[in-house]
PDB file of N, CA and C in Angstrom:
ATOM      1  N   UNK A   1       0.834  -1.185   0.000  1.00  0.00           N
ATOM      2  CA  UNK A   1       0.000   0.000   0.000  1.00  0.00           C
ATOM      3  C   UNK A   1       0.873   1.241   0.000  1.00  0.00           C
ATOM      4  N   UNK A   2       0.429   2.418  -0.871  1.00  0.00           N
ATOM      5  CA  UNK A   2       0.475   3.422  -0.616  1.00  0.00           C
ATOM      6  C   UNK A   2       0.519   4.051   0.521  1.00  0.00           C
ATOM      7  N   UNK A   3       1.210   5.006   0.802  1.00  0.00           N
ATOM      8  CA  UNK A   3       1.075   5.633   2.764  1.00  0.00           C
ATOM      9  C   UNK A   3       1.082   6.976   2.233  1.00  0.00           C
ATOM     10  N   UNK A   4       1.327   8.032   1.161  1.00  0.00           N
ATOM     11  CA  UNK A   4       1.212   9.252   0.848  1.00  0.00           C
ATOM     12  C   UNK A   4      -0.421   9.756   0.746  1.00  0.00           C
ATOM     13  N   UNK A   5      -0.460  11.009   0.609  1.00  0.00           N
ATOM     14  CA  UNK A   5      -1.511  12.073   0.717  1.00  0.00           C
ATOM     15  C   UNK A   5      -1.920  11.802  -0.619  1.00  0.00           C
ATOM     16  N   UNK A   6      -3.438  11.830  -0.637  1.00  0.00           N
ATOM     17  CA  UNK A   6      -4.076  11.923  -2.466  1.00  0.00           C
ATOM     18  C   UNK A   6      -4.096  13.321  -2.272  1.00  0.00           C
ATOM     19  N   UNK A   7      -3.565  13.913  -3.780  1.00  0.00           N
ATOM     20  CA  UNK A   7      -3.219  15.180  -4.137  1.00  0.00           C
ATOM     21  C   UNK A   7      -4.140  15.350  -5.022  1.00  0.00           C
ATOM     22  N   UNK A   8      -5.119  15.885  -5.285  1.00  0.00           N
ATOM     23  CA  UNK A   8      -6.410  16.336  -6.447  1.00  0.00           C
ATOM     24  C   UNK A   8      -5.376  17.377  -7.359  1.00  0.00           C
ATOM     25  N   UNK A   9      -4.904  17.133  -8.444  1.00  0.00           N
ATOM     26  CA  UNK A   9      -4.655  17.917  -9.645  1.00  0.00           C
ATOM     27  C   UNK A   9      -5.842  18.659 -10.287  1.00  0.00           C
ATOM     28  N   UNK A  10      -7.106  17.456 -10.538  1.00  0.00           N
ATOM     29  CA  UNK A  10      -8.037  18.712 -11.246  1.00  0.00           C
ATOM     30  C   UNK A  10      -9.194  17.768 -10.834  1.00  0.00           C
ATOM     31  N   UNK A  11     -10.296  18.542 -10.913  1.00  0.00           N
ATOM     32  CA  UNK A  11     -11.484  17.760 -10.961  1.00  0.00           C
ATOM     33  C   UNK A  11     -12.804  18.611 -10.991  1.00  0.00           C
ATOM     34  N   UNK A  12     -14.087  18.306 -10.941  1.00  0.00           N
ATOM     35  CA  UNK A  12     -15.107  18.979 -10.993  1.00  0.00           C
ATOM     36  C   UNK A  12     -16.293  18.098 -10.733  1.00  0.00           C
ATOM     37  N   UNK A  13     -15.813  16.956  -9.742  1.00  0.00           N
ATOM     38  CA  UNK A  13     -17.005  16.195  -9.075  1.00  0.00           C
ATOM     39  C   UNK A  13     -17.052  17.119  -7.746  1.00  0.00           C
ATOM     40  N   UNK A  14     -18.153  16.746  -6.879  1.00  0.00           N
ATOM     41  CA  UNK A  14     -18.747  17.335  -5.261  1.00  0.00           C
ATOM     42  C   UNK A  14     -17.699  16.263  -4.550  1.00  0.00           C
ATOM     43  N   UNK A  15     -17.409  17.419  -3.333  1.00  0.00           N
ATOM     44  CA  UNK A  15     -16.577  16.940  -2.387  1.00  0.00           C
ATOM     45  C   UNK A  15     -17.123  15.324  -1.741  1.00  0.00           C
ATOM     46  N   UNK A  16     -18.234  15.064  -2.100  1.00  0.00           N
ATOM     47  CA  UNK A  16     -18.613  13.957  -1.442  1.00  0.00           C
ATOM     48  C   UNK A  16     -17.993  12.595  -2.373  1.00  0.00           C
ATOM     49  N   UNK A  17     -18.104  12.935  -3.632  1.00  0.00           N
ATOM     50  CA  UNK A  17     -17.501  11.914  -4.784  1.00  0.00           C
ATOM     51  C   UNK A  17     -16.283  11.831  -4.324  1.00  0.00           C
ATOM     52  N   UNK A  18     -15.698  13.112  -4.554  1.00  0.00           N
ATOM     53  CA  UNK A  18     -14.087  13.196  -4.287  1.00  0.00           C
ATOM     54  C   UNK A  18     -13.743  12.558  -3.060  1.00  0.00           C
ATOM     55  N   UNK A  19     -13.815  12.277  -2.333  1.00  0.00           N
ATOM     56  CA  UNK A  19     -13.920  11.709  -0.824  1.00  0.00           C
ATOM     57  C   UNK A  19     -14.348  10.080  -1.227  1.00  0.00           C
ATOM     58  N   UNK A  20     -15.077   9.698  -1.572  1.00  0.00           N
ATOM     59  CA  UNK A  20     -15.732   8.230  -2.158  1.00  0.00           C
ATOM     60  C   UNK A  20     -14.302   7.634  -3.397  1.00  0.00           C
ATOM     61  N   UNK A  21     -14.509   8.558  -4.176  1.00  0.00           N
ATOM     62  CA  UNK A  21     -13.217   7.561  -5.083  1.00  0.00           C
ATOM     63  C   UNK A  21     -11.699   7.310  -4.092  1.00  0.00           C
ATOM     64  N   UNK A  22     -11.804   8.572  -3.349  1.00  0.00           N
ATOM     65  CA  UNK A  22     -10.232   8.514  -3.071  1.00  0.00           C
ATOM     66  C   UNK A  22     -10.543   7.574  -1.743  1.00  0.00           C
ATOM     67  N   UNK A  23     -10.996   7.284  -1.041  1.00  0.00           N
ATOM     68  CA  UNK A  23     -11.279   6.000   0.099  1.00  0.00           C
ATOM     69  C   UNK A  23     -11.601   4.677  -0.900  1.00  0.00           C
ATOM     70  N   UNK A  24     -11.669   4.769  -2.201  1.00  0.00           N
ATOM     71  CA  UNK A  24     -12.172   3.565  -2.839  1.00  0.00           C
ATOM     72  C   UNK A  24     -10.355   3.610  -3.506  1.00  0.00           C
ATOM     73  N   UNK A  25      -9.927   4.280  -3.748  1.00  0.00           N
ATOM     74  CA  UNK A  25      -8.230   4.022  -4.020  1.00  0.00           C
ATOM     75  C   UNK A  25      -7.941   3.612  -2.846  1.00  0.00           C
ATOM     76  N   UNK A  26      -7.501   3.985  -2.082  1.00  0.00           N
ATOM     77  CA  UNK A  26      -7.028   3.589  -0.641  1.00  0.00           C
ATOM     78  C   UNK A  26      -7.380   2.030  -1.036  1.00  0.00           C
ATOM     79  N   UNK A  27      -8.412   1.701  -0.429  1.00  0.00           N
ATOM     80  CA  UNK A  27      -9.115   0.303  -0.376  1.00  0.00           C
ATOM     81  C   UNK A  27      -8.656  -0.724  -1.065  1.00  0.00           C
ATOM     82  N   UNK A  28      -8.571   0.150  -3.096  1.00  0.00           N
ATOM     83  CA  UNK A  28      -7.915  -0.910  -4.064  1.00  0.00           C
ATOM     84  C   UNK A  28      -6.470  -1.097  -3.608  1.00  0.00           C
ATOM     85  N   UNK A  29      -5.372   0.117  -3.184  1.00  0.00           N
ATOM     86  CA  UNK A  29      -4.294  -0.213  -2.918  1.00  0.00           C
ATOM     87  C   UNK A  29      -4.349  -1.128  -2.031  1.00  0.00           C
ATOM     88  N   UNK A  30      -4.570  -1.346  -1.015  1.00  0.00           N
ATOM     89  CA  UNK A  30      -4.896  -2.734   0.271  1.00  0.00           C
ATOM     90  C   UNK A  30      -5.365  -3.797  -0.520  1.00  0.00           C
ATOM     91  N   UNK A  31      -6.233  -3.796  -1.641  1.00  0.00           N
ATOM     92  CA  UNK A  31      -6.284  -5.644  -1.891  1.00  0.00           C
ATOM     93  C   UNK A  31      -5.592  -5.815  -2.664  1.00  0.00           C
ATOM     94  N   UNK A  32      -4.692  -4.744  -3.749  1.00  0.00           N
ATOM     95  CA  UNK A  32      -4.209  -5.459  -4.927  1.00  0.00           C
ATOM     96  C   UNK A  32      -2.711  -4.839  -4.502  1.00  0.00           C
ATOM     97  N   UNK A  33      -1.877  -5.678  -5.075  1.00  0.00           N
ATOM     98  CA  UNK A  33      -0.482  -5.349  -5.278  1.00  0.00           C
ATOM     99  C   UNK A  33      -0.644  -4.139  -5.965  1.00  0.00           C
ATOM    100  N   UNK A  34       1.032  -2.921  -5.400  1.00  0.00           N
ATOM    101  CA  UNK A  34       0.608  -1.730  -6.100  1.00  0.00           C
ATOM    102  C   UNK A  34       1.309  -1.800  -7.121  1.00  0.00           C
ATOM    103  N   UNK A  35       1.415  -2.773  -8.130  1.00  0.00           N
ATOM    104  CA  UNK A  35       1.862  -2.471  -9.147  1.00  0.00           C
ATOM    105  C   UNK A  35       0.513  -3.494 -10.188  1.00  0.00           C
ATOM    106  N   UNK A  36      -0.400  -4.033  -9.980  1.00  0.00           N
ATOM    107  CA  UNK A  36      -1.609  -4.010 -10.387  1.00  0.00           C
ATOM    108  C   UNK A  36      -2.218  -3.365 -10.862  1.00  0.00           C
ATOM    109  N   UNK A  37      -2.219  -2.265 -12.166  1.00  0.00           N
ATOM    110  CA  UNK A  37      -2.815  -1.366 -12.150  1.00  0.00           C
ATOM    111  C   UNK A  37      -4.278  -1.658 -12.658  1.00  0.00           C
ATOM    112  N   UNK A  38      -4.265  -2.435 -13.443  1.00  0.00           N
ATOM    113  CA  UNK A  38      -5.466  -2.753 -14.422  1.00  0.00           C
ATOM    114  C   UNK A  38      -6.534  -3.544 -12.779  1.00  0.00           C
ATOM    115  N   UNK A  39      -6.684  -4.223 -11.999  1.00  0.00           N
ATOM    116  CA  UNK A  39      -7.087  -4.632 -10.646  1.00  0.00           C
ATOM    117  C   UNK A  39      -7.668  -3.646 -10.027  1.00  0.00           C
ATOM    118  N   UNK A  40      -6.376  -2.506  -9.644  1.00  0.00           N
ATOM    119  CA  UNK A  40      -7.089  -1.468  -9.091  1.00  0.00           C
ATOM    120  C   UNK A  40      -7.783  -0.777 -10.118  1.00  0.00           C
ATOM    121  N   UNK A  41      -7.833  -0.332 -11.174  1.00  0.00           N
ATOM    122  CA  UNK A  41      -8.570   0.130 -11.935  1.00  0.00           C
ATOM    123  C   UNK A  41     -10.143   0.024 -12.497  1.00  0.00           C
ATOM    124  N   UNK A  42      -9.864  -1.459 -12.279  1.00  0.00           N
ATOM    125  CA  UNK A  42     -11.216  -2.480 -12.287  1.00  0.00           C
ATOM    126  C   UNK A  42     -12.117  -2.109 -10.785  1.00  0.00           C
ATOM    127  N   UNK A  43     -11.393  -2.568  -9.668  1.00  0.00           N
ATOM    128  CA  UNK A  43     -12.348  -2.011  -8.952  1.00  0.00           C
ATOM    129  C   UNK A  43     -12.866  -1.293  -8.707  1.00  0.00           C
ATOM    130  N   UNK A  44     -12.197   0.226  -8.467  1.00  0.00           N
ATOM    131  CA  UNK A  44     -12.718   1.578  -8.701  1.00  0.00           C
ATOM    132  C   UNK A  44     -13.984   1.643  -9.635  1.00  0.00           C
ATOM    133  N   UNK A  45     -13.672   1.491 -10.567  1.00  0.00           N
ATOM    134  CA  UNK A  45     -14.521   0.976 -12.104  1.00  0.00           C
ATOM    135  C   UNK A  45     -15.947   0.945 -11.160  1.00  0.00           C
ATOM    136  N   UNK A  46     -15.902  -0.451 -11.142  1.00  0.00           N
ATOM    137  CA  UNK A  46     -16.861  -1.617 -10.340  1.00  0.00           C
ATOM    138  C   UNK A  46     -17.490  -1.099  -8.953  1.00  0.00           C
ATOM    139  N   UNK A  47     -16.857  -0.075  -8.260  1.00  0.00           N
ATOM    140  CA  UNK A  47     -17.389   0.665  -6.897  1.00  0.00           C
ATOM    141  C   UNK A  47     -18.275   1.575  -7.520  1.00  0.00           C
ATOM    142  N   UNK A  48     -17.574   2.519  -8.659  1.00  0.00           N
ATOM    143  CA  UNK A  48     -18.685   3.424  -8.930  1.00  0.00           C
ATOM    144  C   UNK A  48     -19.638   3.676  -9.416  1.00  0.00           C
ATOM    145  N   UNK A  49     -19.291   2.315 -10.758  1.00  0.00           N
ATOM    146  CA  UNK A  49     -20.338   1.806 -11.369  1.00  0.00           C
ATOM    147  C   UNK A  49     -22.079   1.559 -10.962  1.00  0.00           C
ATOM    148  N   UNK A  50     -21.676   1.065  -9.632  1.00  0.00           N
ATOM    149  CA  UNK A  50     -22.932   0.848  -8.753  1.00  0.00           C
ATOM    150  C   UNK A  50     -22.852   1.110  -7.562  1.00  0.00           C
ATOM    151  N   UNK A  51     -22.198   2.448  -7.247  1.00  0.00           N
ATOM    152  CA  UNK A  51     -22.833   3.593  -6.933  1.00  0.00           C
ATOM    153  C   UNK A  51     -23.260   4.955  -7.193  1.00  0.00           C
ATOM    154  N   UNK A  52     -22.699   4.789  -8.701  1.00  0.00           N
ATOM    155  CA  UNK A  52     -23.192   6.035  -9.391  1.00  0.00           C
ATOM    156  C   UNK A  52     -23.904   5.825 -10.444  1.00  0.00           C
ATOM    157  N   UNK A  53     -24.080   3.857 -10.980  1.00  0.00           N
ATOM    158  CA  UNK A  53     -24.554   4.148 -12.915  1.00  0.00           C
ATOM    159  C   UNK A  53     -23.953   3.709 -13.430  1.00  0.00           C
ATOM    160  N   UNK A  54     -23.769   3.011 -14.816  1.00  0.00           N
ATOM    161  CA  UNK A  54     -22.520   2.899 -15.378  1.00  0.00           C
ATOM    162  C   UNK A  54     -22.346   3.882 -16.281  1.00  0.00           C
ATOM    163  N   UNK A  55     -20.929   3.793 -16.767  1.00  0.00           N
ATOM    164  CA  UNK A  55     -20.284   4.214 -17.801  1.00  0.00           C
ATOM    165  C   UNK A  55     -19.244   5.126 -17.186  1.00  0.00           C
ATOM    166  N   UNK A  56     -18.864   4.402 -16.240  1.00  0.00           N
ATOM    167  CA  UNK A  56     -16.872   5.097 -15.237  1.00  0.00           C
ATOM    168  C   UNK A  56     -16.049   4.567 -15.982  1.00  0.00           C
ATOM    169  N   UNK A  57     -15.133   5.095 -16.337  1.00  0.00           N
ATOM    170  CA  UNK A  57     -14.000   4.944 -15.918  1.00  0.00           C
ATOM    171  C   UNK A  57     -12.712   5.704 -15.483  1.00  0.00           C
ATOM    172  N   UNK A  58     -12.297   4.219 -15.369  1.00  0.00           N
ATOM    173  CA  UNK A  58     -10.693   4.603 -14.705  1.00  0.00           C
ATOM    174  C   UNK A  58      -9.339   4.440 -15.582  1.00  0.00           C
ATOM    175  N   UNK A  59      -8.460   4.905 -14.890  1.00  0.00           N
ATOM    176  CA  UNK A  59      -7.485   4.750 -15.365  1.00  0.00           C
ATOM    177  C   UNK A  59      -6.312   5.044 -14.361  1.00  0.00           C
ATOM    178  N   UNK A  60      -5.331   3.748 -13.917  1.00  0.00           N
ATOM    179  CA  UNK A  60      -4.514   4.017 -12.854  1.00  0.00           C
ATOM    180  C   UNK A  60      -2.918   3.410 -13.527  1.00  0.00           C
ATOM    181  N   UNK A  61      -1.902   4.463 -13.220  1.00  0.00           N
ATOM    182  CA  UNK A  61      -0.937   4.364 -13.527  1.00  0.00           C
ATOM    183  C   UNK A  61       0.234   4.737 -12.906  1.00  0.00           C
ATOM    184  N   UNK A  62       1.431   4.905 -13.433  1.00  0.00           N
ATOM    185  CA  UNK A  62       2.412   6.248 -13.300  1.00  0.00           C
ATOM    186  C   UNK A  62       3.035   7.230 -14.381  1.00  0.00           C
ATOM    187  N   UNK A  63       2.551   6.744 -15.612  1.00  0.00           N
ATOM    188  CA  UNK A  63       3.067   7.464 -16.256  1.00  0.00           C
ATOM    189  C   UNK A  63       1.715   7.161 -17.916  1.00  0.00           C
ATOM    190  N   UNK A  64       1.194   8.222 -17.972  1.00  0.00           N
ATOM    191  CA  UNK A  64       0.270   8.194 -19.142  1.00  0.00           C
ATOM    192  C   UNK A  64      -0.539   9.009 -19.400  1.00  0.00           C
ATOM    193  N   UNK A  65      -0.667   9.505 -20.571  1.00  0.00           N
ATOM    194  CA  UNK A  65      -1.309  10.689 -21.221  1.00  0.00           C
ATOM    195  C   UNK A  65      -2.859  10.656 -21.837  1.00  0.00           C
ATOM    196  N   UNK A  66      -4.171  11.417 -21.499  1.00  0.00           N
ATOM    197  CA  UNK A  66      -5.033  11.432 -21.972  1.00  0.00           C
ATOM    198  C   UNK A  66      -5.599  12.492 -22.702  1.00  0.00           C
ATOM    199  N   UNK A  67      -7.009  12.134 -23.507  1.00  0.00           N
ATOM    200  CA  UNK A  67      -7.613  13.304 -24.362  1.00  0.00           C
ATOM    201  C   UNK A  67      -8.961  12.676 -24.337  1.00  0.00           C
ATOM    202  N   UNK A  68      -9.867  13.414 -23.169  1.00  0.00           N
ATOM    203  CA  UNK A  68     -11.145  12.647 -22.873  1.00  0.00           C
ATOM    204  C   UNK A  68     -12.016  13.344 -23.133  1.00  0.00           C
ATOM    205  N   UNK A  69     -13.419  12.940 -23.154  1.00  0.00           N
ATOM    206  CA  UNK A  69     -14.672  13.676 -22.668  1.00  0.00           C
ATOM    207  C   UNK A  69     -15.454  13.166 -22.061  1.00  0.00           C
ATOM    208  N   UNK A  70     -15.955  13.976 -20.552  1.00  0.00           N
ATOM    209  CA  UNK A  70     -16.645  13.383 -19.744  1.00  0.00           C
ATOM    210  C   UNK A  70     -17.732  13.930 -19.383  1.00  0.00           C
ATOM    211  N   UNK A  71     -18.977  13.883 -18.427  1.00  0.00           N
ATOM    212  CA  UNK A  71     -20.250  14.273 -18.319  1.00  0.00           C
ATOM    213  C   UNK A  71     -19.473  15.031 -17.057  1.00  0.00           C
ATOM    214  N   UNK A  72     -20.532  16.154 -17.261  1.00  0.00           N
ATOM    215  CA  UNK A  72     -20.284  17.303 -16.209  1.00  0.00           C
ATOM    216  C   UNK A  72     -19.938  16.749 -14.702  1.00  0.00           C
ATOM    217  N   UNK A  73     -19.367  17.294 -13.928  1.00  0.00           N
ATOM    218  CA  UNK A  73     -19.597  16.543 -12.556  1.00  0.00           C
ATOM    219  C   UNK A  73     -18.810  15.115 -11.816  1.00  0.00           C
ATOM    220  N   UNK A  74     -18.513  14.756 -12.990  1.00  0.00           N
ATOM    221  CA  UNK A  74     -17.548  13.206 -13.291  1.00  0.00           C
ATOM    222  C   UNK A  74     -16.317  13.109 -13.379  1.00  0.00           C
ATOM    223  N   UNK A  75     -15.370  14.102 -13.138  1.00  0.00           N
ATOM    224  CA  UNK A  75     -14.325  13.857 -13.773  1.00  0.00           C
ATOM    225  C   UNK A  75     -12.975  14.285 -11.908  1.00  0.00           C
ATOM    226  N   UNK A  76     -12.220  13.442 -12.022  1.00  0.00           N
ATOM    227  CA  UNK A  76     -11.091  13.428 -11.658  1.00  0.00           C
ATOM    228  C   UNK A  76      -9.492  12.967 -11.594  1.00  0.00           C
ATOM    229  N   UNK A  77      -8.670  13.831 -11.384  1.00  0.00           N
ATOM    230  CA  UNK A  77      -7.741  13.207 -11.617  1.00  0.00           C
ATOM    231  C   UNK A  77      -6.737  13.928 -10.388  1.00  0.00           C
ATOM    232  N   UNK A  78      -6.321  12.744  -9.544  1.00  0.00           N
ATOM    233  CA  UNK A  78      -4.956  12.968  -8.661  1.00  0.00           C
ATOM    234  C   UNK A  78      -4.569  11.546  -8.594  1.00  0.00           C
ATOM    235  N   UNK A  79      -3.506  12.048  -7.730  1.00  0.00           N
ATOM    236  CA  UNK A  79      -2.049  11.225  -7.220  1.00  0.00           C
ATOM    237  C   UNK A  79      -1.957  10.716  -5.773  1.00  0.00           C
ATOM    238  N   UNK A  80      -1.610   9.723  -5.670  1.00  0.00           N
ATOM    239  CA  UNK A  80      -0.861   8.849  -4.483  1.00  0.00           C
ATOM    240  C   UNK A  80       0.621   8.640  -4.471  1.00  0.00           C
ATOM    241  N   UNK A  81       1.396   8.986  -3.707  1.00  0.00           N
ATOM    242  CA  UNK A  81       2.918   9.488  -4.233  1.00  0.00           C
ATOM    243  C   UNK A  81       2.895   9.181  -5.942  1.00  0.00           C
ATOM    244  N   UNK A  82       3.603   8.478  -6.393  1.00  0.00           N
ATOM    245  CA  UNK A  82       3.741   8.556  -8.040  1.00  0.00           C
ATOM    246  C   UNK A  82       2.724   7.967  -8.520  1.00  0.00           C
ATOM    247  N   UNK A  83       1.678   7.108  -7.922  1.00  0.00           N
ATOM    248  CA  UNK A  83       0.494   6.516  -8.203  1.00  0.00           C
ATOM    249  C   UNK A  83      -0.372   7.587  -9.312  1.00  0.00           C
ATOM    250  N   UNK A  84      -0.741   7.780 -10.599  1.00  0.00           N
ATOM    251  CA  UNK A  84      -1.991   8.594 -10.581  1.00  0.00           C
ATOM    252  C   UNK A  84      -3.535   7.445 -11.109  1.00  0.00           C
ATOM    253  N   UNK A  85      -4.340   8.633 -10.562  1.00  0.00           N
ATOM    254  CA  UNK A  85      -5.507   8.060 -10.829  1.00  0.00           C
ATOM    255  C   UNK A  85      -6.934   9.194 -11.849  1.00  0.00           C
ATOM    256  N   UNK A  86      -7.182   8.567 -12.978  1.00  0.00           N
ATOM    257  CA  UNK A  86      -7.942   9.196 -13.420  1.00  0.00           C
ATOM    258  C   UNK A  86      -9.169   8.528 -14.081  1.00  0.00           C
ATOM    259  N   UNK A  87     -10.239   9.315 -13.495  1.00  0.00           N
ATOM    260  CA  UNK A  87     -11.493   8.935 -13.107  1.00  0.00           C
ATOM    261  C   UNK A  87     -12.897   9.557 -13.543  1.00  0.00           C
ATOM    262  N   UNK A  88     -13.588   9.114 -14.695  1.00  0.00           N
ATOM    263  CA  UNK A  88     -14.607   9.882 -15.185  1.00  0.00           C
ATOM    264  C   UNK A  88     -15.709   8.960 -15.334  1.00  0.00           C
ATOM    265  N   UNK A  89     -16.644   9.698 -15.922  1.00  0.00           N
ATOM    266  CA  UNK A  89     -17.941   9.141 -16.476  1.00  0.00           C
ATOM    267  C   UNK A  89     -18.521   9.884 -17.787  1.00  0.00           C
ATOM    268  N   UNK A  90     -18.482   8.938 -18.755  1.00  0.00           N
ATOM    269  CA  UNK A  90     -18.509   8.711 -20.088  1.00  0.00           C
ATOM    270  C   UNK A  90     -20.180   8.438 -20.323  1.00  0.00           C
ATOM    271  N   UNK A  91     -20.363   9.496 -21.616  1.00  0.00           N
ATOM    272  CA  UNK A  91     -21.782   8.662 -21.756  1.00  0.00           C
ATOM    273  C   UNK A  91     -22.959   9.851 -22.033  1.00  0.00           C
ATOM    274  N   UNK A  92     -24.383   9.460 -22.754  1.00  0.00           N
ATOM    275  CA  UNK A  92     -24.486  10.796 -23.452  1.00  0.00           C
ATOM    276  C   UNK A  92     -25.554  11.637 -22.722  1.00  0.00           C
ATOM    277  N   UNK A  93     -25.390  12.733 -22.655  1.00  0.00           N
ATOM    278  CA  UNK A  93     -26.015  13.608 -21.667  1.00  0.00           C
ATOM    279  C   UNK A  93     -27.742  13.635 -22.408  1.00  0.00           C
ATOM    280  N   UNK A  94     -28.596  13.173 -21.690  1.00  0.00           N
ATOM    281  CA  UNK A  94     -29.948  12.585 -22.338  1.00  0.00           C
ATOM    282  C   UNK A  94     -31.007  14.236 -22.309  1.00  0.00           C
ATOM    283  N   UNK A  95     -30.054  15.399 -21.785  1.00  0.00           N
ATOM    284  CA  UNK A  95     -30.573  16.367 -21.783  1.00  0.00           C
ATOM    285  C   UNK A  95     -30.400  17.568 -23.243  1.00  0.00           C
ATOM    286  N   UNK A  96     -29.309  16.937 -23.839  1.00  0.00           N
ATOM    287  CA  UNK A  96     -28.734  17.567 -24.554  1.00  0.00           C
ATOM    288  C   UNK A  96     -28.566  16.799 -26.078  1.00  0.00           C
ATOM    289  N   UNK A  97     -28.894  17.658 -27.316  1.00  0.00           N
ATOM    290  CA  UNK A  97     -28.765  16.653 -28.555  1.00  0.00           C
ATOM    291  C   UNK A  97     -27.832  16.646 -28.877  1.00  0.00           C
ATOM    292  N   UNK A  98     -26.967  15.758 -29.820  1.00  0.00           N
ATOM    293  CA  UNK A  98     -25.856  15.897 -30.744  1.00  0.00           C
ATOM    294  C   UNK A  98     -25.825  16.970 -31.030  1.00  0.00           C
ATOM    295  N   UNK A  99     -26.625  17.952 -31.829  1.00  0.00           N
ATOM    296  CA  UNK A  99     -26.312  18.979 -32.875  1.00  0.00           C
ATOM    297  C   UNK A  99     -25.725  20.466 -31.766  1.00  0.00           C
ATOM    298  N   UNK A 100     -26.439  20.071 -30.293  1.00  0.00           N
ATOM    299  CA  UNK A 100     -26.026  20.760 -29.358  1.00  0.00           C
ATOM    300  C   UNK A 100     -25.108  20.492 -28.638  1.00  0.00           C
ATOM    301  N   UNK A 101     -24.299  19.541 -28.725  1.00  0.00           N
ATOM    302  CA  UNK A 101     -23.176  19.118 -28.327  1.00  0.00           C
ATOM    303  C   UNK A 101     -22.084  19.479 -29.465  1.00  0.00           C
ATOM    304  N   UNK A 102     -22.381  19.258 -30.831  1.00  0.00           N
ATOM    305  CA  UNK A 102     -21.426  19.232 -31.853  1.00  0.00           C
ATOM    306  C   UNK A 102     -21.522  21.129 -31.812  1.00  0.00           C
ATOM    307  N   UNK A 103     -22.206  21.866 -31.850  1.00  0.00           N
ATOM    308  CA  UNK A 103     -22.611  23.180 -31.796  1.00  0.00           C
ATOM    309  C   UNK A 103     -21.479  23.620 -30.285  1.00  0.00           C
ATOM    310  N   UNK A 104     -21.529  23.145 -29.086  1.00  0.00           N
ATOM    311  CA  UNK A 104     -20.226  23.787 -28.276  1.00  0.00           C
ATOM    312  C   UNK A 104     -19.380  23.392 -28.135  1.00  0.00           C
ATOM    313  N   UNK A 105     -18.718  22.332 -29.139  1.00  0.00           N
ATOM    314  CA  UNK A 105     -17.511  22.107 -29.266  1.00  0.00           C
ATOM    315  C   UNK A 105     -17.110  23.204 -30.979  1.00  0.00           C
ATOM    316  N   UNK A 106     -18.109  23.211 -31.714  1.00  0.00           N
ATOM    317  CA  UNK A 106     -17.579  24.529 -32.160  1.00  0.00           C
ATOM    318  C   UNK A 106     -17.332  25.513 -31.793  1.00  0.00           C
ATOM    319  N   UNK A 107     -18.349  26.158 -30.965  1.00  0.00           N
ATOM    320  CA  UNK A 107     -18.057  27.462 -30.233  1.00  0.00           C
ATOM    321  C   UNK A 107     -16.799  27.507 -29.629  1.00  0.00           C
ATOM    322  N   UNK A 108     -15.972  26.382 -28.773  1.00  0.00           N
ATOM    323  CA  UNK A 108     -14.908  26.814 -28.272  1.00  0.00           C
ATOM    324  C   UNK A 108     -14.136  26.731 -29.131  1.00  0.00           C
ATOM    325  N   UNK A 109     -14.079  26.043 -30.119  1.00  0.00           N
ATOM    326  CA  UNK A 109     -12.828  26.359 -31.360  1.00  0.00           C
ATOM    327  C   UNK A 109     -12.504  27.316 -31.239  1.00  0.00           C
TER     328      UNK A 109
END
């Protein structure tokens, strides 16, 4: 196990999520070897899955680069000493159409 501080780099879930994934890292580091990443990744996965819904994911590493898109509210990413962990929810916002989705990803162009 890990014994360092989770460090939040970025995120834009409620302190209550943020608090839930990072006690659900903790947890994965204690059952799986920490060099398991795909294990711990899975569980996290699998915790939030059903407690939030599906369509999480994860992604746990030390060294790796992303280019995501996630539903509002879903998204995090920090560290356990060199551990990182990044953590979203994927999937299509049932409030919003394509043409209005494809419409503000133009706008920020």
């Amino acid at each position: 196990m890990l014994e360092g501080k989770a460090v939040v780099r970025e995120t834009d879930m409620s302190e209550a999520m943020q608090s839930h994934v990072m006690e659900l890292a903790y947890k994965a580091l204690d059952l799986h070897e920490v060099s398991d990443f795909q294990s711990i990744a899975h569980y996290i996965k699998q915790k939030f899955d059903e407690a939030y819904g599906p369509a999480w994911h994860c992604v746990v590493g030390k060294d790796f680069g992303s280019c995501i898109t996630h539903l509002c509210g879903s998204f995090i990413f920090f560290h356990v000493e060199m551990m990182e962990f990044l953590i979203f929810k994927d999937g299509k916002d049932f409030n919003e159409s394509k043409e209005e989705a494809i419409g503000v990803l133009q706008k920020a162009n």
